[in-house]
Protein backbone atom coordinates (compact mmCIF):
# COMPACT_ATOMS: atom_id res chain seq x y z
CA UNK A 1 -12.93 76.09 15.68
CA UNK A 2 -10.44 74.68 18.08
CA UNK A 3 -10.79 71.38 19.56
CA UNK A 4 -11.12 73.39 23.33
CA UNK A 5 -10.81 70.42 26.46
CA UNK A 6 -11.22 72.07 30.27
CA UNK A 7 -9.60 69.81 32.81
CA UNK A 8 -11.10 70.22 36.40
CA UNK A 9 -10.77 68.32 39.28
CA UNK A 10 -12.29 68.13 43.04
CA UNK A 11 -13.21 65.44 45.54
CA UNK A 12 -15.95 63.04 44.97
CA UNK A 13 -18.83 61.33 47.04
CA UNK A 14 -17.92 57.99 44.79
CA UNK A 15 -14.78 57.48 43.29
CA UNK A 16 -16.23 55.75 40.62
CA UNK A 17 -18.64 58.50 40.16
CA UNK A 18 -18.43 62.20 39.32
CA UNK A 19 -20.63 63.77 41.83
CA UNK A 20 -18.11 66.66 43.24
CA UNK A 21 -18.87 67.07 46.88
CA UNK A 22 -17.99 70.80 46.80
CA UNK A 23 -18.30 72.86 43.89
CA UNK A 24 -16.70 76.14 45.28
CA UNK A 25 -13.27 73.88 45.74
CA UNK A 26 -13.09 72.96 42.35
CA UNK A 27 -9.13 72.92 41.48
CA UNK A 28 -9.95 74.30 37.55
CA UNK A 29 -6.37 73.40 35.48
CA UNK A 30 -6.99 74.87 32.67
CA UNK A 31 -8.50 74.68 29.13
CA UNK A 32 -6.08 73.62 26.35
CA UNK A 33 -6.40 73.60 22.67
CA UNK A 34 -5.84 69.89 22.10
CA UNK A 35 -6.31 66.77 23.65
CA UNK A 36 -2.52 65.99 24.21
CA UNK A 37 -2.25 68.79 26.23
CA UNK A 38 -5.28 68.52 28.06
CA UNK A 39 -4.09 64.91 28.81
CA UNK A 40 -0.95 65.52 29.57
CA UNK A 41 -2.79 68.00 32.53
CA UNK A 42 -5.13 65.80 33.35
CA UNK A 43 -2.53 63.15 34.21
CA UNK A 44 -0.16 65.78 35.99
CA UNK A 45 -2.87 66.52 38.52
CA UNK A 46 -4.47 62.90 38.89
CA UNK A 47 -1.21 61.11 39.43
CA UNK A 48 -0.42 64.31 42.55
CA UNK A 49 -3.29 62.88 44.00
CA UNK A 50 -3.17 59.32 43.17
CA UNK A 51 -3.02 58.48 47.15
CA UNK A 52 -6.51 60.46 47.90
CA UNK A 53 -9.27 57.93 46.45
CA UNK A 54 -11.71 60.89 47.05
CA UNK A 55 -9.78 63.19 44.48
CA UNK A 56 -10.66 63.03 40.73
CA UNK A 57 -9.77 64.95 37.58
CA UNK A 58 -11.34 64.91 34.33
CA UNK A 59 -11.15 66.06 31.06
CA UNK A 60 -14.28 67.87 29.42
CA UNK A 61 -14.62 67.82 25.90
CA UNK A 62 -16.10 71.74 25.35
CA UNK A 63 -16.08 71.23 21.85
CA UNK A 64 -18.37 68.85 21.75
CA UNK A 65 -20.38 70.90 24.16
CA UNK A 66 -19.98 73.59 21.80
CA UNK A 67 -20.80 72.21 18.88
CA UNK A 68 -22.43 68.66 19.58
CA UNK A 69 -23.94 68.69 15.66
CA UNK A 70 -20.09 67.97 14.47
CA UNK A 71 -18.59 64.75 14.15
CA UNK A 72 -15.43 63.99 15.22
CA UNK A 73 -13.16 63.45 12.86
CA UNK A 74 -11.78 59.54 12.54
């Protein structure tokens, strides 16, 4: 199975928090196949709105979602 990673992003109540104020604006990047990638995204999109302390991306590990009874590899 591929390692899958979904980077999303949106405005938050809290920036220290990940409650999204408005689901239906969710700015969905992309999934990606590997972390690098994902990161790589992920970085992309949070340094574009590094002056907006409202605006957060993350990255979502699905595989672990997907299959939480694996362990990750060391």
């Amino acid at each position: 199975m591929s390692r899958l990673h979904l980077v999303f992003g949106g405005r938050v109540k809290d920036p220290q928090g990940l409650e999204f104020t408005d689901l239906k604006t969710i700015d969905i990047v992309g999934v990606f196949d590997n972390y690098a990638d994902a990161e790589d995204a992920w970085r992309a999109n949070a340094q574009r709105t590094v002056d907006d302390a409202e605006m957060k991306y993350v990255v979502v590990h699905l595989h672990r979602l997907l299959e939480p009874e694996v362990e990750p590899k060391a």
